[in-house]
PDB file of N, CA and C in Angstrom:
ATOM      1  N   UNK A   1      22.576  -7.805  11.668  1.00  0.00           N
ATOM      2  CA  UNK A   1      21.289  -7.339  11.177  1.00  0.00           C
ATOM      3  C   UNK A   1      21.528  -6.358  10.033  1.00  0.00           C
ATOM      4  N   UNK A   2      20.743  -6.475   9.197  1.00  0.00           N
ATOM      5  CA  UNK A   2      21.224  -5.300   7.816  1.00  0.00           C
ATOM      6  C   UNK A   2      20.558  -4.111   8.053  1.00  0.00           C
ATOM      7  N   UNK A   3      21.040  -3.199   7.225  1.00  0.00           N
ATOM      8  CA  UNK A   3      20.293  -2.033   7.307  1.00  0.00           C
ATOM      9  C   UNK A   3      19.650  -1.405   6.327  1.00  0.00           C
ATOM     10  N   UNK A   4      19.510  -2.199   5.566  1.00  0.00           N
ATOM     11  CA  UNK A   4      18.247  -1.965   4.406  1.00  0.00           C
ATOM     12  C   UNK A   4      17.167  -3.036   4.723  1.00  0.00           C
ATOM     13  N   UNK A   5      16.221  -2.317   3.842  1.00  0.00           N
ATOM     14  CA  UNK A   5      14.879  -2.971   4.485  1.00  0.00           C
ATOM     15  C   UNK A   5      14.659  -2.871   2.283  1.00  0.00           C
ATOM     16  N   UNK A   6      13.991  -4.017   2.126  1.00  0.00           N
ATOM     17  CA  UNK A   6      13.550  -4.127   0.448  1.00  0.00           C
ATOM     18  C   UNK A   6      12.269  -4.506   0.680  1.00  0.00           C
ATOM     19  N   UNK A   7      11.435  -4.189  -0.483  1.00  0.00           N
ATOM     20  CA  UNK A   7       9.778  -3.732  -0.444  1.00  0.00           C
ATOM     21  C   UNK A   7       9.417  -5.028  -1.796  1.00  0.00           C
ATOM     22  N   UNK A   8       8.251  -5.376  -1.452  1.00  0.00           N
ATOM     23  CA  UNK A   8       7.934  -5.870  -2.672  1.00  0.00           C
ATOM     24  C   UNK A   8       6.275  -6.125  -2.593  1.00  0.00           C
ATOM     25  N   UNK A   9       5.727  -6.213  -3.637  1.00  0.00           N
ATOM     26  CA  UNK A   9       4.380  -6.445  -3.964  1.00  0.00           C
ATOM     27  C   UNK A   9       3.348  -6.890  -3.560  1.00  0.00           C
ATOM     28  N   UNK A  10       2.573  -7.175  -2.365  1.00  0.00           N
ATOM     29  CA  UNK A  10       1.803  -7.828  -1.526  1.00  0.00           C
ATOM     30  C   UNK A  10       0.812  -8.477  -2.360  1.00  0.00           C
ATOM     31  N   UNK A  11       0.255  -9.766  -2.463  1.00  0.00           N
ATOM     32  CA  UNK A  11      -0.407 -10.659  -3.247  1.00  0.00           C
ATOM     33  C   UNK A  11      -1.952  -9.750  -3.077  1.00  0.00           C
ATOM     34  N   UNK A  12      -2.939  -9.389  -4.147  1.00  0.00           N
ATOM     35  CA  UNK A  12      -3.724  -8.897  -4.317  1.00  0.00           C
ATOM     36  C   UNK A  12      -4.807  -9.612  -3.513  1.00  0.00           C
ATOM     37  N   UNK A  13      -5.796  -8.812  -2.175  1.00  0.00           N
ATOM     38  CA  UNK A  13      -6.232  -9.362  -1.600  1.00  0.00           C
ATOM     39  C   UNK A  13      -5.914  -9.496  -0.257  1.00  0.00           C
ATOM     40  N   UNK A  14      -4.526  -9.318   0.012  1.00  0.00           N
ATOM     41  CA  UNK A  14      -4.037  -9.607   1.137  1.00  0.00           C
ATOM     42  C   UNK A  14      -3.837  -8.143   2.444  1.00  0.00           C
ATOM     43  N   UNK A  15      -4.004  -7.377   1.720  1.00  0.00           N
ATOM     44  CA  UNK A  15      -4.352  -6.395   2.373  1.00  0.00           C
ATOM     45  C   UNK A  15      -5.378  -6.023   2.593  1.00  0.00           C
ATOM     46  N   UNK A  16      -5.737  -5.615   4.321  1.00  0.00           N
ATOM     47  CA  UNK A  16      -6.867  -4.809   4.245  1.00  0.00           C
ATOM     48  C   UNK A  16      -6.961  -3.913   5.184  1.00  0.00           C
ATOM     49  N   UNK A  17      -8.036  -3.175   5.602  1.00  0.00           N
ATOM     50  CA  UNK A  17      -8.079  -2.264   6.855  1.00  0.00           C
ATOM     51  C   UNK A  17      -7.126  -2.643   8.203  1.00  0.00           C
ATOM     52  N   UNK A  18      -6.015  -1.830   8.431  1.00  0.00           N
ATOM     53  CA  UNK A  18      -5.649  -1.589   9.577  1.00  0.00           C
ATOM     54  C   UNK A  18      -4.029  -1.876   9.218  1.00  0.00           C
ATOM     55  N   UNK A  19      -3.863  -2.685   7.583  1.00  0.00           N
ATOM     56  CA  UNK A  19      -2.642  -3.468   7.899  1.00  0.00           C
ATOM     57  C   UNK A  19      -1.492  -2.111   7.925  1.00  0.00           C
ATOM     58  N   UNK A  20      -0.099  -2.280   7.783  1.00  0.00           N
ATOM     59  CA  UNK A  20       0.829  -1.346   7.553  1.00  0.00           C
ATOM     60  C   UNK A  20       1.195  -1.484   6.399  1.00  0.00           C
ATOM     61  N   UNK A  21       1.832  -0.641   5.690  1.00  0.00           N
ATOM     62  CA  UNK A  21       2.103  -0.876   3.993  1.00  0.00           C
ATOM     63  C   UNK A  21       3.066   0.407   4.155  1.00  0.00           C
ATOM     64  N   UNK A  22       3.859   0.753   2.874  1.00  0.00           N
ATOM     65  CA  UNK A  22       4.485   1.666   1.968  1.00  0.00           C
ATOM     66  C   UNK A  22       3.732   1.965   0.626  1.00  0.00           C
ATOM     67  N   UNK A  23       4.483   2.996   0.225  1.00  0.00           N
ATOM     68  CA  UNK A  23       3.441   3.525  -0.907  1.00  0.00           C
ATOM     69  C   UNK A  23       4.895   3.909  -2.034  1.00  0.00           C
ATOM     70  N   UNK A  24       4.814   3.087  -3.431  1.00  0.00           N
ATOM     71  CA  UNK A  24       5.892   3.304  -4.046  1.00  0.00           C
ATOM     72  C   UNK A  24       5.240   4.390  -5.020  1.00  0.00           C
ATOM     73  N   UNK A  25       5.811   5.763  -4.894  1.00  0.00           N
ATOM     74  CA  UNK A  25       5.223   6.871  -5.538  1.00  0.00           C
ATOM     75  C   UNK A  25       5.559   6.896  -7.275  1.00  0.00           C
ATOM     76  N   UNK A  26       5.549   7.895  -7.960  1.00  0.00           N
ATOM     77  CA  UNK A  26       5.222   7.947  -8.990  1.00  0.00           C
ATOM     78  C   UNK A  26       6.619   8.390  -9.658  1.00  0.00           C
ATOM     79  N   UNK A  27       7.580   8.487  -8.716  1.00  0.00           N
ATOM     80  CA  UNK A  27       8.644   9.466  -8.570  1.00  0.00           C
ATOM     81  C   UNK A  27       9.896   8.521  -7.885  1.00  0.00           C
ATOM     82  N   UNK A  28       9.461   6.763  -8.226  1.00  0.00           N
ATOM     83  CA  UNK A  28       9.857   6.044  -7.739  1.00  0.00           C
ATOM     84  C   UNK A  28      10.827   6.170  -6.308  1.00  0.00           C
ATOM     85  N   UNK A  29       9.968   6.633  -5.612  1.00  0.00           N
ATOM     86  CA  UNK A  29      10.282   6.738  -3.784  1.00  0.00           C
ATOM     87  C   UNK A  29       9.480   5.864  -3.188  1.00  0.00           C
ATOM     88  N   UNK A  30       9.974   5.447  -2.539  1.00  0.00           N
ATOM     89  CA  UNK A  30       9.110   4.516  -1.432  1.00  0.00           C
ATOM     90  C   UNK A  30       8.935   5.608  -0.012  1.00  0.00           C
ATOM     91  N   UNK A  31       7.495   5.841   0.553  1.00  0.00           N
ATOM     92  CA  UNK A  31       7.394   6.576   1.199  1.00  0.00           C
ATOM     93  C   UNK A  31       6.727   5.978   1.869  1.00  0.00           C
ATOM     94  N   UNK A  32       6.395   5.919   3.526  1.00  0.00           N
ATOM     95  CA  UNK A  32       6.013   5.258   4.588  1.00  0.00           C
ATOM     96  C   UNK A  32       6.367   5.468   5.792  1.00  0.00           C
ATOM     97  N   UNK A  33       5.941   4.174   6.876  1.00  0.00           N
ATOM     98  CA  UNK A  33       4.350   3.545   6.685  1.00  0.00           C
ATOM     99  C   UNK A  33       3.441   4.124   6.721  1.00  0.00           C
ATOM    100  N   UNK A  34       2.071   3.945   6.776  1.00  0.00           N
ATOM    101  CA  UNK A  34       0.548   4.403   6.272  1.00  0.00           C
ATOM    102  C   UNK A  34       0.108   3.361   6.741  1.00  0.00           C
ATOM    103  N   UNK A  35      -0.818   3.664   7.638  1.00  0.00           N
ATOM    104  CA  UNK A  35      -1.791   2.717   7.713  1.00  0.00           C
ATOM    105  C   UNK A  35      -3.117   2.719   6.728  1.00  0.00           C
ATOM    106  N   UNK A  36      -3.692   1.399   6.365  1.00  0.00           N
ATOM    107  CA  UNK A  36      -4.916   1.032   5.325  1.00  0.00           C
ATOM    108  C   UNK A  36      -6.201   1.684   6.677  1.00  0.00           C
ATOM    109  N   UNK A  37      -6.937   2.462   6.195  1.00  0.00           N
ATOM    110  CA  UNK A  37      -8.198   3.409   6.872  1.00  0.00           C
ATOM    111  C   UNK A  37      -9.034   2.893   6.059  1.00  0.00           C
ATOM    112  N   UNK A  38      -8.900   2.199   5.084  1.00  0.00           N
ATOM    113  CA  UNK A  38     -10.262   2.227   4.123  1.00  0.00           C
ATOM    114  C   UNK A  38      -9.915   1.615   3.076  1.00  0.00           C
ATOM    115  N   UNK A  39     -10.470   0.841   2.208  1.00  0.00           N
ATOM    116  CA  UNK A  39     -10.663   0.668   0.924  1.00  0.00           C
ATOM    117  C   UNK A  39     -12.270   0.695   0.063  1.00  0.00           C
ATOM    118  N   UNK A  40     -11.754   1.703  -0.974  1.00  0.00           N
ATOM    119  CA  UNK A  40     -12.871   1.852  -1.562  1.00  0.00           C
ATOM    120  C   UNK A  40     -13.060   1.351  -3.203  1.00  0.00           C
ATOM    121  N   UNK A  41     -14.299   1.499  -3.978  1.00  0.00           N
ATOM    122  CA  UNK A  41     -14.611   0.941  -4.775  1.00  0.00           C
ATOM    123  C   UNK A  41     -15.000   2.546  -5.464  1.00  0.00           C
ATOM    124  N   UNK A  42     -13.760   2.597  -6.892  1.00  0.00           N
ATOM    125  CA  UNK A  42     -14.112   3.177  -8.079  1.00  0.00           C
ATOM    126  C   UNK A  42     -14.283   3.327  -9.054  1.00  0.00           C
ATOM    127  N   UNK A  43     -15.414   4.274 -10.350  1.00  0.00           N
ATOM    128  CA  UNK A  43     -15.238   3.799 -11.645  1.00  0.00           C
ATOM    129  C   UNK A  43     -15.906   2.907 -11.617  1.00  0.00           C
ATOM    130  N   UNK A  44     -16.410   2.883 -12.822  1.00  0.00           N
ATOM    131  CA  UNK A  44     -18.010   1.800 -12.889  1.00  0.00           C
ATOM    132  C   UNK A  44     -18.043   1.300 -14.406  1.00  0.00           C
ATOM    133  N   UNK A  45     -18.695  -0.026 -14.628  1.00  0.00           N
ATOM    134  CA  UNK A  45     -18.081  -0.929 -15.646  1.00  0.00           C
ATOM    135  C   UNK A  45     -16.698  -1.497 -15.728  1.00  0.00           C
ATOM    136  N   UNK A  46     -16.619  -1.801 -16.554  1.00  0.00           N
ATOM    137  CA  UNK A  46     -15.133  -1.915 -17.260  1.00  0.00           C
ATOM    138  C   UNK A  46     -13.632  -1.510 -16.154  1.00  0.00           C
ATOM    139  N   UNK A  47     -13.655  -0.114 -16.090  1.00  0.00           N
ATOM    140  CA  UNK A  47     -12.981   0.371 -15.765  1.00  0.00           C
ATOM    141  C   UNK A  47     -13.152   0.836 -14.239  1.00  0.00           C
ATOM    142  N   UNK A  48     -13.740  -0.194 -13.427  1.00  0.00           N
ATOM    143  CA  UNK A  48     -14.055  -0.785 -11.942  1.00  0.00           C
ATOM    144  C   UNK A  48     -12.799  -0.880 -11.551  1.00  0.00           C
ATOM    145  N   UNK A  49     -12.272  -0.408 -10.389  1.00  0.00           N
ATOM    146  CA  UNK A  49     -10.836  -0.778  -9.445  1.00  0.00           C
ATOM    147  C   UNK A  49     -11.396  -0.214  -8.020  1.00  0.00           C
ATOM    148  N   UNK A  50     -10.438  -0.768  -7.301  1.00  0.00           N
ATOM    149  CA  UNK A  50     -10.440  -0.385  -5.929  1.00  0.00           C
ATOM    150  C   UNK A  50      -9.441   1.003  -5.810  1.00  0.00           C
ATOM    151  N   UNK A  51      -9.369   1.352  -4.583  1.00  0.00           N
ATOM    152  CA  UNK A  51      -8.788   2.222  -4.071  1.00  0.00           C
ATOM    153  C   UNK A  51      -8.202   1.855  -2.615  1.00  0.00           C
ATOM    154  N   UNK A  52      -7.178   2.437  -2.507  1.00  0.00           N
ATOM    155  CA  UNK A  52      -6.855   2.281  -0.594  1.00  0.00           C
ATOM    156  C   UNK A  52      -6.249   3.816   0.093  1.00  0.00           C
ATOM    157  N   UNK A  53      -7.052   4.026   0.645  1.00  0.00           N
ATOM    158  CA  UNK A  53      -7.298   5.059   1.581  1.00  0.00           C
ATOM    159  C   UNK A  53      -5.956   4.811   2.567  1.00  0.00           C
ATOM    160  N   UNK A  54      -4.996   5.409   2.737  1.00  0.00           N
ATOM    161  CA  UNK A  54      -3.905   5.279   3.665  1.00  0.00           C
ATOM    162  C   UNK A  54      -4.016   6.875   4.805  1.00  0.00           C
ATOM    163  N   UNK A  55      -3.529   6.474   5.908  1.00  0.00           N
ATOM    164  CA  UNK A  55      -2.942   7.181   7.088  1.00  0.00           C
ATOM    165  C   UNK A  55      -1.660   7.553   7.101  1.00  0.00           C
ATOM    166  N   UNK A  56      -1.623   9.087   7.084  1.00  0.00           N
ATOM    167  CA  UNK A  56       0.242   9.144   7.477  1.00  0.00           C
ATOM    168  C   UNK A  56       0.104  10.114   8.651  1.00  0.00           C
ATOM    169  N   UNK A  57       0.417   9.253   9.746  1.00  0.00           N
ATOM    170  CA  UNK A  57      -0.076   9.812  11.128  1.00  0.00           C
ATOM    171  C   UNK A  57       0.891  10.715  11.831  1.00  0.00           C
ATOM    172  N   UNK A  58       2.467  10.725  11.063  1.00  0.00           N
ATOM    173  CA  UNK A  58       3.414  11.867  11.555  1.00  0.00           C
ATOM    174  C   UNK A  58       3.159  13.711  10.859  1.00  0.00           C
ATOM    175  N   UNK A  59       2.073  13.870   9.789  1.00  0.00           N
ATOM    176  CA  UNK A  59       1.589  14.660   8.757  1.00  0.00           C
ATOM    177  C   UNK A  59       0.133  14.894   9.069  1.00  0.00           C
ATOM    178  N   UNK A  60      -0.888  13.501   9.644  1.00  0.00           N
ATOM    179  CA  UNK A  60      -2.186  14.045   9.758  1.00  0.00           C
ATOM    180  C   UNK A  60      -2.548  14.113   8.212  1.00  0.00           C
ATOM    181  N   UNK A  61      -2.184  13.297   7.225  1.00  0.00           N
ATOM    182  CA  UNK A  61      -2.330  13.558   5.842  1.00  0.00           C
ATOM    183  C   UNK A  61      -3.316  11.794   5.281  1.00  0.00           C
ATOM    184  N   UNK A  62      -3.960  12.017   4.509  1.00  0.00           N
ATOM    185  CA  UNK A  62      -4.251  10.872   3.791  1.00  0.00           C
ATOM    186  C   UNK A  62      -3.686  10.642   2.318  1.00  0.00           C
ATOM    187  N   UNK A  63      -4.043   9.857   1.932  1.00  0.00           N
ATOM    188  CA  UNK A  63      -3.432   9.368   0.925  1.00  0.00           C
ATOM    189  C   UNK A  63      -3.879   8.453  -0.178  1.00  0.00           C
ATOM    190  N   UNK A  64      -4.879   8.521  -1.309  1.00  0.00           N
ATOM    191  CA  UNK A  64      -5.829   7.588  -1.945  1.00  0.00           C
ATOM    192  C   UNK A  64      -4.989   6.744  -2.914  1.00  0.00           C
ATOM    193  N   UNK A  65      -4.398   5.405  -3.010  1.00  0.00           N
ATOM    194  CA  UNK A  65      -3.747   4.681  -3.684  1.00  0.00           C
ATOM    195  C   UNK A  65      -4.042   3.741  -4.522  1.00  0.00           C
ATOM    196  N   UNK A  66      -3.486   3.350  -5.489  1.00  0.00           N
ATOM    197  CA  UNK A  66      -3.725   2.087  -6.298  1.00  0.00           C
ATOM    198  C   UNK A  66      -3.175   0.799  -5.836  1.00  0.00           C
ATOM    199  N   UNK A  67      -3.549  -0.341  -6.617  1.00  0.00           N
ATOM    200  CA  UNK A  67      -3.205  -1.517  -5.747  1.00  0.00           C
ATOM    201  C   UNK A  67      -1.468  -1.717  -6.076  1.00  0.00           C
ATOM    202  N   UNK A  68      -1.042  -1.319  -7.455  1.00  0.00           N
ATOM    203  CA  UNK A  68      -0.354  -1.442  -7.581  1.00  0.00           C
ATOM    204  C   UNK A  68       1.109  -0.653  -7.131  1.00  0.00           C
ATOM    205  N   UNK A  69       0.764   0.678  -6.288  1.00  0.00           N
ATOM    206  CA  UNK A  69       1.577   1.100  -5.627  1.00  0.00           C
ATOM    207  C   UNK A  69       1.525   0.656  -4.306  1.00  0.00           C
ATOM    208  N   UNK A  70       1.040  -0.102  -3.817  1.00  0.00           N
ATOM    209  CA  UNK A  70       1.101  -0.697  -2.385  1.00  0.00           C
ATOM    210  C   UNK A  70       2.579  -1.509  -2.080  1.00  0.00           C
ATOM    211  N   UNK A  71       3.365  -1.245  -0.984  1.00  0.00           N
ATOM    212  CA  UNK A  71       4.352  -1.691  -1.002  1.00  0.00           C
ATOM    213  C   UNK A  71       4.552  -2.516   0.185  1.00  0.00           C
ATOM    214  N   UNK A  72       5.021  -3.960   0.531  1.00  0.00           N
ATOM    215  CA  UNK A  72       5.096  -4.301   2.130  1.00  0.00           C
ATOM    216  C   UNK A  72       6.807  -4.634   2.147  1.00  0.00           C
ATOM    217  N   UNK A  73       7.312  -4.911   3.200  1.00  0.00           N
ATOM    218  CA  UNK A  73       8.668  -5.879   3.105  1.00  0.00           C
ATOM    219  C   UNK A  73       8.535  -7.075   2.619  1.00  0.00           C
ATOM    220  N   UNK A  74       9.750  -7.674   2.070  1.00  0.00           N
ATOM    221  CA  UNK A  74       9.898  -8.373   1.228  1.00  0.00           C
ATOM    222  C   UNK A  74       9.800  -9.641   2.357  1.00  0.00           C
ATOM    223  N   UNK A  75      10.311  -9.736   3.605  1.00  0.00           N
ATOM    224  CA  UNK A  75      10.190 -10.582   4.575  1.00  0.00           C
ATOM    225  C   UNK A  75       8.747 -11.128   4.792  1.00  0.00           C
ATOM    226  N   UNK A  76       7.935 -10.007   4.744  1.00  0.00           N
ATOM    227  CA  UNK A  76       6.520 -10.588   5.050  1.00  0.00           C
ATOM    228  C   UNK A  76       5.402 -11.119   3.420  1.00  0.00           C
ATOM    229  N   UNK A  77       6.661 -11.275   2.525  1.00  0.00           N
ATOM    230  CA  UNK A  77       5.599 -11.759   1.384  1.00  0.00           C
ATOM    231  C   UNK A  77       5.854 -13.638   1.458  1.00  0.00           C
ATOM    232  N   UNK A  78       5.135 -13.968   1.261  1.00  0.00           N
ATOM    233  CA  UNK A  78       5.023 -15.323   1.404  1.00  0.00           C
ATOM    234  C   UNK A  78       5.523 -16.008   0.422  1.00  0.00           C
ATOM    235  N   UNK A  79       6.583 -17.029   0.229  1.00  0.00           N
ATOM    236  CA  UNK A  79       6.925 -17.840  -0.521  1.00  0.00           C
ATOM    237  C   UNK A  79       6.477 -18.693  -0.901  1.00  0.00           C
ATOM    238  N   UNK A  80       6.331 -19.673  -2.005  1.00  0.00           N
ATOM    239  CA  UNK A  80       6.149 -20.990  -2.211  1.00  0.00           C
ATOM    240  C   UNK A  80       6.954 -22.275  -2.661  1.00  0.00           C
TER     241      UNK A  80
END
């Protein structure tokens, strides 16, 4: 069994309330898991995106994310 675990991009959509995720920070760290509590809708017109509301339940902390820092294992992304 290895002992790295590799993260990659979850297909837009495929996440939603409750799933588990990582969060690849800004400071390129991968920090986790978090559970999805929420997704919300921000910014109006044009510049419309979502948001995802994460859980970090060892902290009691939340966490408001973009889609594009959402991180899952690379095992659970689906091939074609």
């Amino acid at each position: 069994m290895p002992n790295r675990l590799y993260f990659g991009k979850p297909e837009y959509g495929s996440i939603g309330v409750g799933s588990l995720v990582w969060y690849h920070s800004r400071t390129y760290v991968i920090q986790g898991p978090f559970h999805v509590v929420e997704i919300r809708h921000a910014g109006y017109g044009n510049g419309a995106h979502k948001k995802w509301i994460l859980f970090d339940s060892s902290k009691n902390e939340h966490h408001q994310v973009g889609w594009d820092e959402l991180r899952i294992p690379k095992e659970c992304i689906k091939e074609e």
